[in-house]
C-alpha atoms as a PDB file:
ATOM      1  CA  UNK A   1       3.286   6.415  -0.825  1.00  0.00           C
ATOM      2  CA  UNK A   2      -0.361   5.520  -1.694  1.00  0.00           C
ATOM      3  CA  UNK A   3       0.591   4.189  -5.025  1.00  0.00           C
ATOM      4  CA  UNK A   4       2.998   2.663  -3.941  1.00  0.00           C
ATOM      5  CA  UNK A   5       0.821   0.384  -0.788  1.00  0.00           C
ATOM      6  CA  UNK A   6      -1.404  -0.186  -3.653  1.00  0.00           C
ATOM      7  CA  UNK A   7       1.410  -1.772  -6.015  1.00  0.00           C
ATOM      8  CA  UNK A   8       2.971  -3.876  -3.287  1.00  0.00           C
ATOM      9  CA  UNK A   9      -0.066  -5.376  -2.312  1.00  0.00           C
ATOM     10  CA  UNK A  10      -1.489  -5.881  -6.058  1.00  0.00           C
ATOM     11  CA  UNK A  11       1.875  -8.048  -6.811  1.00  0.00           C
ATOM     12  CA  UNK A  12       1.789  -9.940  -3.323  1.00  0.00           C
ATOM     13  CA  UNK A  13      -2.029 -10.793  -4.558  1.00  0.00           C
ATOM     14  CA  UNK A  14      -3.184  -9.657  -1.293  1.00  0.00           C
ATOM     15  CA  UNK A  15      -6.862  -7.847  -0.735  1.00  0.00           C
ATOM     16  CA  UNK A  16      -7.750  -4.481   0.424  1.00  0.00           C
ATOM     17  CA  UNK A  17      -9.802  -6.012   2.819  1.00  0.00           C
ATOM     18  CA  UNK A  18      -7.163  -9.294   4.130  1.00  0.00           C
ATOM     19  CA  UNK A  19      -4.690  -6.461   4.635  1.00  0.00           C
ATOM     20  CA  UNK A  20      -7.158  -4.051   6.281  1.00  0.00           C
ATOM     21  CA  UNK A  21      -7.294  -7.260   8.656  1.00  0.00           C
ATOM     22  CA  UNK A  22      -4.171  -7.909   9.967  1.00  0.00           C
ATOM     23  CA  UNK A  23      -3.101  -4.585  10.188  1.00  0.00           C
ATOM     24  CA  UNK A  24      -5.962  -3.766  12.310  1.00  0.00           C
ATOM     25  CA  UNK A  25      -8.145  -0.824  10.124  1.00  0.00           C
ATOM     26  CA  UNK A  26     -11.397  -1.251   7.952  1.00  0.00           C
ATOM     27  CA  UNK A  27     -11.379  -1.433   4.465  1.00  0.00           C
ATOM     28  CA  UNK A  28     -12.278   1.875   3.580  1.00  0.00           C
ATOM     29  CA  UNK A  29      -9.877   3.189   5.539  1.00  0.00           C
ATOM     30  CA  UNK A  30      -7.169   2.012   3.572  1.00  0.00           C
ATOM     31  CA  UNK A  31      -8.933   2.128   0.355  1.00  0.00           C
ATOM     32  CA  UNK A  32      -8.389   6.040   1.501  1.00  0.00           C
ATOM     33  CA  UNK A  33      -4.674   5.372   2.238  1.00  0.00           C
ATOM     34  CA  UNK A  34      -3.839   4.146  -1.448  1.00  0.00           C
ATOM     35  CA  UNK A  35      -5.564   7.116  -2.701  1.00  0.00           C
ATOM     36  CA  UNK A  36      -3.716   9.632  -3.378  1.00  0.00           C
ATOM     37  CA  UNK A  37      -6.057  12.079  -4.095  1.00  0.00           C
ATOM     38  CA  UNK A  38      -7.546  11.714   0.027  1.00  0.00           C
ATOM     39  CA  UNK A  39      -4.072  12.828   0.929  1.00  0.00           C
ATOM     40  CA  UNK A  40      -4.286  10.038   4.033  1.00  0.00           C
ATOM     41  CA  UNK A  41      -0.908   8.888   4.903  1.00  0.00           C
ATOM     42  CA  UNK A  42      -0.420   5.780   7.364  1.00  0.00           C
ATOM     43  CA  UNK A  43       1.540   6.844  10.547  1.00  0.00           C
ATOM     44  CA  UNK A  44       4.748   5.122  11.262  1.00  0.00           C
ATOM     45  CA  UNK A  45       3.273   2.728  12.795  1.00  0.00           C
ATOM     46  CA  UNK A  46       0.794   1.597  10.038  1.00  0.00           C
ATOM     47  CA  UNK A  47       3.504   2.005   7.804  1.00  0.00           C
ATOM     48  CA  UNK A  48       5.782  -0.690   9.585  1.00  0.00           C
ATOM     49  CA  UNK A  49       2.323  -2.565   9.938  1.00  0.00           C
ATOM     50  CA  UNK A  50       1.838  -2.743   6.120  1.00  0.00           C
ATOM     51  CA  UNK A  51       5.669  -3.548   5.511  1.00  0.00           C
ATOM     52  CA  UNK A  52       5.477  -6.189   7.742  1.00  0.00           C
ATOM     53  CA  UNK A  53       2.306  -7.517   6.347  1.00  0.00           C
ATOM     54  CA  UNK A  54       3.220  -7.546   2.477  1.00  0.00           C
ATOM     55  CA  UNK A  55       7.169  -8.944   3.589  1.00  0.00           C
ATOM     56  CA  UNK A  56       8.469  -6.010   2.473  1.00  0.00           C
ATOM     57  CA  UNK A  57      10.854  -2.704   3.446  1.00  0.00           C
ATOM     58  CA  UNK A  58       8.823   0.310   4.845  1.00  0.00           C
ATOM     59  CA  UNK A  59      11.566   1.930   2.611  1.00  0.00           C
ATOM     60  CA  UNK A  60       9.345   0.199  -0.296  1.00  0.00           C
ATOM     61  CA  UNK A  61       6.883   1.686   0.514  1.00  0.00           C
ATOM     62  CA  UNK A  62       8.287   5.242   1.153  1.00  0.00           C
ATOM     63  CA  UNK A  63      10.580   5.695  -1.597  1.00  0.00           C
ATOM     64  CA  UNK A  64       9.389   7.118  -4.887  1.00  0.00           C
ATOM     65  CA  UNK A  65       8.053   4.522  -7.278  1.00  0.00           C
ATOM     66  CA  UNK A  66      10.129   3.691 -10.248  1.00  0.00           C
ATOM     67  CA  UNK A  67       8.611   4.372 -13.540  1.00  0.00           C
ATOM     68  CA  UNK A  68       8.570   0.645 -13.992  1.00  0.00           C
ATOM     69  CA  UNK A  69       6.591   0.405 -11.070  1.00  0.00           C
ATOM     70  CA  UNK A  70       3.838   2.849 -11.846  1.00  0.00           C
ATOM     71  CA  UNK A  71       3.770   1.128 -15.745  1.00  0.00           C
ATOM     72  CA  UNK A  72       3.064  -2.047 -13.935  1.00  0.00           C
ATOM     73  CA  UNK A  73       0.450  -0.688 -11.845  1.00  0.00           C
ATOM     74  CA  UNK A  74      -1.221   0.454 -14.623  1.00  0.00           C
ATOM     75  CA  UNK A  75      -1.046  -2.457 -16.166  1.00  0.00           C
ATOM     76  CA  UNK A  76      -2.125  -4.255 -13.057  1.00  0.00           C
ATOM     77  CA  UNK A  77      -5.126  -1.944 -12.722  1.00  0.00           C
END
């Protein structure tokens, strides 16, 4: 799921700290959601939250990344 926070809000161009904003957290803390080493997942809530922020499905977010997706983050990063 981290990775995959991290990819939808590279490609909608948004910040770490804009989203951090409107869904209501600091920066760090979600720097430490779209790490997947910190093993810090976003409650349902959050989850929606972020969705809702980035105009996409929390089932975007959920799902396993395709290995499109994960080249493109890499590429991104």
């Amino acid at each position: 799921m981290a990775n995959a926070i991290k990819y939808w809000r590279k490609k909608k161009n948004v910040t770490q700290q804009k989203l951090a904003d409107l869904i209501g957290i600091d920066r760090p803390t979600l720097s430490k959601i779209e790490n997947p080493d910190k093993l810090i997942d976003p409650n349902e809530e959050m989850a929606l939250k972020i969705a809702r922020e980035l105009g996409i499905l929390v089932t975007d977010i959920l799902r396993e990344m395709t290995e499109e997706e994960k080249k493109e983050l890499n590429e991104i990063l």
